[in-house]
Protein backbone atom coordinates (compact mmCIF):
# COMPACT_ATOMS: atom_id res chain seq x y z
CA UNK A 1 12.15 -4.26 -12.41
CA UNK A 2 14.62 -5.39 -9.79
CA UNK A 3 13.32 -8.42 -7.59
CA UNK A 4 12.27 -6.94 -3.93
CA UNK A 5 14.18 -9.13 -1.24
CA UNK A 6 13.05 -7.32 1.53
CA UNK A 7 15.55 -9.28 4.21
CA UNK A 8 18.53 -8.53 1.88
CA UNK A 9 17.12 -4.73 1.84
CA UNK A 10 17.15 -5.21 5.98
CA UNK A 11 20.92 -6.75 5.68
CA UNK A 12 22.24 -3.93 3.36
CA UNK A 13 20.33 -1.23 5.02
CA UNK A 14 19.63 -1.13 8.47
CA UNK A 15 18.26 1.83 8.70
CA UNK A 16 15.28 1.03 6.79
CA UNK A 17 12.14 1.28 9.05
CA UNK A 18 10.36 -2.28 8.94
CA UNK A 19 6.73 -1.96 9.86
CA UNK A 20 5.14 -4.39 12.27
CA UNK A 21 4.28 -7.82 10.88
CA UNK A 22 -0.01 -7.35 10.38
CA UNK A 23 -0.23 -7.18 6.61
CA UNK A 24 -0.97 -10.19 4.16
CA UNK A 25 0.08 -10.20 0.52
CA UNK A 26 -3.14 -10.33 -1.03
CA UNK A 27 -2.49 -8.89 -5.20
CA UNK A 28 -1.27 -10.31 -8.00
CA UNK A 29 2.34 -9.21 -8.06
CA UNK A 30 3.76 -10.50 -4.93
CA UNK A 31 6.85 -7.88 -4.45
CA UNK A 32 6.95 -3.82 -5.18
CA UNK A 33 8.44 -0.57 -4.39
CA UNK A 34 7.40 3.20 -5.38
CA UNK A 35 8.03 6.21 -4.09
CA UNK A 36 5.02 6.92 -1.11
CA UNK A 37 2.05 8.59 -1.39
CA UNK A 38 -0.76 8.56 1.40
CA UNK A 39 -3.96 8.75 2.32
CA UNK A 40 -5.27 9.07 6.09
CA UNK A 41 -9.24 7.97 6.02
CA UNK A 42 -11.53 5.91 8.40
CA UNK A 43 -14.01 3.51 6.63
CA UNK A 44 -14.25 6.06 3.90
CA UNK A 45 -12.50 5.49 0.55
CA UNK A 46 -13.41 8.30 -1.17
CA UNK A 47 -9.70 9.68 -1.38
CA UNK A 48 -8.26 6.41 -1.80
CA UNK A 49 -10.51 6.76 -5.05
CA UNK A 50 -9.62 10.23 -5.70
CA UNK A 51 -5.43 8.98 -5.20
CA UNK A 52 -5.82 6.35 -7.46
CA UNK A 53 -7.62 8.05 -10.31
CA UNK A 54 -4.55 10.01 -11.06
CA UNK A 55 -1.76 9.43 -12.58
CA UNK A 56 0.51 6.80 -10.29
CA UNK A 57 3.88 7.44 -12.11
CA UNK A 58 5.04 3.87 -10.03
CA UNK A 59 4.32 5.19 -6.89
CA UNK A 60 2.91 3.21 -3.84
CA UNK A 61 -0.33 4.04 -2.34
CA UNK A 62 0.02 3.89 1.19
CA UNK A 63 -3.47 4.17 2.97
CA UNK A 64 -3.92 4.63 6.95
CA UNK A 65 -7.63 3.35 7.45
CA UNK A 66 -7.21 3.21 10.96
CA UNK A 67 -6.72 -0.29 11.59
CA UNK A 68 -10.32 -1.20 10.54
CA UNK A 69 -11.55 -4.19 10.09
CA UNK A 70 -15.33 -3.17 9.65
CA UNK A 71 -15.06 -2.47 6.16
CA UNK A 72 -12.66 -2.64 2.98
CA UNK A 73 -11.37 0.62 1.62
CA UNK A 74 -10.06 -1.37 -1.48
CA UNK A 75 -11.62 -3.68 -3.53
CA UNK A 76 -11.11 -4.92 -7.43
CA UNK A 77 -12.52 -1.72 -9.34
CA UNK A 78 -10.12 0.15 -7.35
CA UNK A 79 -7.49 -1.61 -8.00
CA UNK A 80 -8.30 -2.05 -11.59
CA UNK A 81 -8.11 2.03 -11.92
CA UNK A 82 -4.84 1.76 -10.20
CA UNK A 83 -3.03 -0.43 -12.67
CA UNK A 84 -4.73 1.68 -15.58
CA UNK A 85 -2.88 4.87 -13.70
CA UNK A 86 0.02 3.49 -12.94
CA UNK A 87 0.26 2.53 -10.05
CA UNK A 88 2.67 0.11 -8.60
CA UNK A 89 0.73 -1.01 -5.41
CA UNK A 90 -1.21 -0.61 -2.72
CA UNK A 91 -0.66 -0.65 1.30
CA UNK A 92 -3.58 -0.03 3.40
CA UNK A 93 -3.41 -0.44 7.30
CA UNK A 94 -7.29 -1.62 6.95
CA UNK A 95 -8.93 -4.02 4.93
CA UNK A 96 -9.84 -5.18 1.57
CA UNK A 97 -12.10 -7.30 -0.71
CA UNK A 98 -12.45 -9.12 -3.73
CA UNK A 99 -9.73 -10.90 -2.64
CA UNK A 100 -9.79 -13.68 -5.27
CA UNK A 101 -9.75 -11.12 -8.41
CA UNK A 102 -6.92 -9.03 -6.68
CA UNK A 103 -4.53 -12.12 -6.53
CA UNK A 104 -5.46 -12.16 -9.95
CA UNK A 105 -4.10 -8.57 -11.11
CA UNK A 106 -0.85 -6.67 -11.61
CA UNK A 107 -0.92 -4.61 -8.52
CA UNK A 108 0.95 -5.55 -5.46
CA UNK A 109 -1.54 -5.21 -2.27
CA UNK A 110 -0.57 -5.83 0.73
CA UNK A 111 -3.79 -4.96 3.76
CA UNK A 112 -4.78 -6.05 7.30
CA UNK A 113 -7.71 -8.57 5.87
CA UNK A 114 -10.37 -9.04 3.76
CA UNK A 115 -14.17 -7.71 4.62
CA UNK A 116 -16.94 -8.39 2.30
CA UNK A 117 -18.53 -4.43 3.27
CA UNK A 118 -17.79 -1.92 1.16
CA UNK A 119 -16.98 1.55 2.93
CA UNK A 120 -18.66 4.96 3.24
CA UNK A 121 -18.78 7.24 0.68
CA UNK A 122 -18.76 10.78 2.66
CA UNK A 123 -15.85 12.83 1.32
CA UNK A 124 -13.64 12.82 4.33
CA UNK A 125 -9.76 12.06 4.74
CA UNK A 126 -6.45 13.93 3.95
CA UNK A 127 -4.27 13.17 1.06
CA UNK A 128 -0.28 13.26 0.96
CA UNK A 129 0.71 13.95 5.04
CA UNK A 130 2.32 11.59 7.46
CA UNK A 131 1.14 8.74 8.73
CA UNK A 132 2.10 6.41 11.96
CA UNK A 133 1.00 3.11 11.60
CA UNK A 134 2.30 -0.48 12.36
CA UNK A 135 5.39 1.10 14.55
CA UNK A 136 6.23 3.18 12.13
CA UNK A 137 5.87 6.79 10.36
CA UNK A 138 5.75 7.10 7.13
CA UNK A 139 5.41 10.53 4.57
CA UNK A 140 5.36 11.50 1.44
CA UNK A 141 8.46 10.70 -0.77
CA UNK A 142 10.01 8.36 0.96
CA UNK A 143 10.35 4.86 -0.79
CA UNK A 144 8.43 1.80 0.50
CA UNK A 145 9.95 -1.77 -0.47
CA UNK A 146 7.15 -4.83 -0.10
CA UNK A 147 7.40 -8.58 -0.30
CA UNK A 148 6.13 -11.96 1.24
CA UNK A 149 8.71 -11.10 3.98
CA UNK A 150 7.18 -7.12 4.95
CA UNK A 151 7.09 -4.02 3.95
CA UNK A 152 10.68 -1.52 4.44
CA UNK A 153 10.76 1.98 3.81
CA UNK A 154 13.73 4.11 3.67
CA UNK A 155 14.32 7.99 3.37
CA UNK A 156 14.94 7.54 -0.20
CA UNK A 157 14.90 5.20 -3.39
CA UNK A 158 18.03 2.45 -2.43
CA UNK A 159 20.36 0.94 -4.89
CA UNK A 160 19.29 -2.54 -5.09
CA UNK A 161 21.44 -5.24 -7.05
CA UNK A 162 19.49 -7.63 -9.67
């Protein structure tokens, strides 16, 4: 896979949408890009389960928790099923936890924080619509680009040189 530079990206591509700078690198594989998929939930990870038990097909989970920093809507297990589907990685506009085995696996996770509570289990949130976080909107299809530097997305997969 081609090395994610996401200020090159910015340089060749200024349209790219850069979202706001809140998120901290926190999985194993430091840079990644997929096509999007979402999930809109508040301190409920049931369809960030549901999302992640199918196949991922190199996509990019991108999860709007609200901004909560109550609970984690990701945690190792999770993550764990994500790598066996596929998955490239994982953005969540919330927080996260077991912090020390997901710097450990090959799954690029980028959150808000870590919180040692799991969260609720009730069956709520909406799968695959937009969602406006961190500045910026972000749906289904388009192509999110992640590093040390931030997290781009663009209307479509970009042409990036090795």
């Amino acid at each position: 896979m081609t090395h994610i530079v996401t200020p090159d990206i910015c340089d060749a591509h200024p349209e790219v949408n850069v979202l706001d700078a809140l998120f901290a690198n926190v999985g194993g594989i430091e840079s990644f890009c997929g096509a999007i998929r979402t999930v809109k939930c508040f301190e409920d990870n049931s369809r960030v389960r549901e999302a992640l038990g199918e196949p991922g097909e190199g996509a990019v989970l991108v999860v709007d928790g609200g901004g909560s920093l109550r609970c984690a809507l990701l945690g190792d297990q999770l993550a764990e099923m994500a790598i066996d589907n596929g998955w490239s990685g994982v953005v969540i506009h919330g927080c996260v936890r077991d912090v020390d085995a997901l710097a450990e696996l090959e799954l690029g996770v980028q959150a808000l924080g870590a919180h040692p509570r799991r969260s609720e289990k009730r069956g709520e949130g909406q799968c695959d619509i937009a969602v406006t976080f961190a500045g910026v909107t972000i749906c289904p299809g388009q192509w999110l680009y992640a590093d040390n530097n931030g997290i781009v997305v663009a209307e479509r997969r970009l042409s990036l040189e090795s």
